[in-house]
Protein backbone atom coordinates (compact mmCIF):
# COMPACT_ATOMS: atom_id res chain seq x y z
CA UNK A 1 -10.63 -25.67 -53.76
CA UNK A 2 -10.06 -23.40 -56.57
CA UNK A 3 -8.59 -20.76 -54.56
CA UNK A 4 -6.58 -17.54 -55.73
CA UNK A 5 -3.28 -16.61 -54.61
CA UNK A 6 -2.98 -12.77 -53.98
CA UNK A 7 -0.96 -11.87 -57.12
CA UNK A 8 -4.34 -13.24 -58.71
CA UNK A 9 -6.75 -11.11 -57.51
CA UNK A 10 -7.71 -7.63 -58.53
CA UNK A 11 -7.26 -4.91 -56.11
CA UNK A 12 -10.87 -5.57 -55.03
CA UNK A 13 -10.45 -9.03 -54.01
CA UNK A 14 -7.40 -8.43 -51.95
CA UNK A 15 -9.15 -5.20 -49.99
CA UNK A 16 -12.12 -7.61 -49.46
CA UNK A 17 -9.42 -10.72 -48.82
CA UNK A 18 -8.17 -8.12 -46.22
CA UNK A 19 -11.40 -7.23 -44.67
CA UNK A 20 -12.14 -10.82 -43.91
CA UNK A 21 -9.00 -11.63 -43.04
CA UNK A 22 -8.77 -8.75 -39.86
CA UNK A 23 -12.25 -9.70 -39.03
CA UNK A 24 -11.11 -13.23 -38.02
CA UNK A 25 -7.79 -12.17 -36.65
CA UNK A 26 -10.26 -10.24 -34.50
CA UNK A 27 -12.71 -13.01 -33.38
CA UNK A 28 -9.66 -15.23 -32.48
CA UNK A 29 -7.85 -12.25 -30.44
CA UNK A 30 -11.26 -11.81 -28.51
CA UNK A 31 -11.51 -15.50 -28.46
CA UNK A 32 -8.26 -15.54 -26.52
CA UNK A 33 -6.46 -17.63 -29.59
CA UNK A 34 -3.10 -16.16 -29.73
CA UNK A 35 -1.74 -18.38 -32.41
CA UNK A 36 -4.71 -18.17 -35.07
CA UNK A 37 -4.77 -14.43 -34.44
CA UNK A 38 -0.89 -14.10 -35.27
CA UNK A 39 -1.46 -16.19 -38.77
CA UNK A 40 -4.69 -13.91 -39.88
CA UNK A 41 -2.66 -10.65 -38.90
CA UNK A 42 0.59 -12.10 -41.06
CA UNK A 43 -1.64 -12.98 -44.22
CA UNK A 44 -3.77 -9.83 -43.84
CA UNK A 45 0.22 -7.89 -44.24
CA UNK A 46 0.88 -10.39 -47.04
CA UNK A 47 -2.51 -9.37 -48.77
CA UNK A 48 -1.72 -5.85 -48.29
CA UNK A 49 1.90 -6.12 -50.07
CA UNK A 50 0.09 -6.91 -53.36
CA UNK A 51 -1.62 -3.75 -53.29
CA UNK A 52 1.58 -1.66 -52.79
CA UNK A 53 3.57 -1.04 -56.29
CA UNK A 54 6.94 -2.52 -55.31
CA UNK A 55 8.84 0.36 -57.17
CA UNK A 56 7.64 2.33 -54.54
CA UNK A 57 10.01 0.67 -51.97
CA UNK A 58 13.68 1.90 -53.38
CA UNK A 59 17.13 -0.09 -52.65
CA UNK A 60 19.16 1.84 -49.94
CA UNK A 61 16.59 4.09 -48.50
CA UNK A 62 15.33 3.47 -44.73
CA UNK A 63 11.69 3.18 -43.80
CA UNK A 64 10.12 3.33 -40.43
CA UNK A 65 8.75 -0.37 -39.74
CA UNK A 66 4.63 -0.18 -39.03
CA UNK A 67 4.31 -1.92 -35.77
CA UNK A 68 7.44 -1.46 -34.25
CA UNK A 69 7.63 2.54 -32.80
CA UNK A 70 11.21 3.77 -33.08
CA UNK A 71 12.48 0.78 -35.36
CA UNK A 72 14.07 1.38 -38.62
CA UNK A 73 14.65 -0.85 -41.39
CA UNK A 74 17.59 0.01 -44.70
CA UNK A 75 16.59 -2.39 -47.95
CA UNK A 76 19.37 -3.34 -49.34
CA UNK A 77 17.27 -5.26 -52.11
CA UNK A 78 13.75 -6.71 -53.33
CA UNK A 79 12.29 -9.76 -54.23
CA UNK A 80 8.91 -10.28 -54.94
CA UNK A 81 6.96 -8.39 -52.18
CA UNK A 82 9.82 -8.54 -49.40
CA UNK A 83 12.13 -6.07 -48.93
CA UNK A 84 15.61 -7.43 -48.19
CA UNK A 85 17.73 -5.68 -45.39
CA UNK A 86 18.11 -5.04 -41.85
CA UNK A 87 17.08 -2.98 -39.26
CA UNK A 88 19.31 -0.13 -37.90
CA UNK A 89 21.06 -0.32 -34.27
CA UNK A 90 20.65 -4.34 -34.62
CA UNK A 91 22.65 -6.68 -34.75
CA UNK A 92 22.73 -6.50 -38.66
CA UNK A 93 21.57 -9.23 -39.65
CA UNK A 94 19.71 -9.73 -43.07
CA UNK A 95 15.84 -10.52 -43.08
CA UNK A 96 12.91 -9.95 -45.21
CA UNK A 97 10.32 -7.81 -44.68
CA UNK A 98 6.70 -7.95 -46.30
CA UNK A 99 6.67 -4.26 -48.37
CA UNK A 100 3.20 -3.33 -46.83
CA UNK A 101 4.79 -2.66 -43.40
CA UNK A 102 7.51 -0.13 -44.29
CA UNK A 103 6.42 3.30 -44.51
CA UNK A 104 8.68 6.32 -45.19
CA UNK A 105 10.70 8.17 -42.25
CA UNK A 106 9.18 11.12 -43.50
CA UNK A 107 5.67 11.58 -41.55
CA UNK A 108 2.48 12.34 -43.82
CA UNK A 109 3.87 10.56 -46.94
């Protein structure tokens, strides 16, 4: 298999890498196949982090987590495309987040 990893491909490949990718995590969901669904929908978020610029995501700010209404997430740090942090009112504990799901507290950005 001569297969591309996603910091490979052009920003074509990973929108149609994408595509694909939420069009099987939707024949498994109506399939009933809870697991297969969860590892389409987790590369499909990977995919998407190579097509945001990582300078975009700045050390200290907090972003509103996509997915998880009302959750809030500070980045203490980057590497590669996760953001290093934790999320507010927690219990503070450091994790990595893929870049693609944080989006800025302010709406319409």
């Amino acid at each position: 298999m001569n297969e591309k990893n996603y910091a490979q491909m052009t920003e074509q490949e990973l929108r149609e890498e994408i595509a694909k990718l939420k069009e099987k995590a939707r024949k498994a969901e109506q399939l009933g196949i809870v697991n297969e669904f969860a590892v389409y929908e987790r590369k499909a978020i990977m995919a998407s982090a190579y097509l945001i610029d990582p300078k975009s995501i700045i050390s200290g700010e907090i972003y509103r987590i996509d997915g998880a209404p009302g959750e809030f997430f500070k980045v203490e740090y980057l590497k590669g495309r996760f953001a290093w942090g934790y999320r507010l009112g927690g219990e503070r504990y450091e994790e990595a987040l893929p870049i693609s799901i944080l989006l800025p507290v302010k709406e319409g950005k």
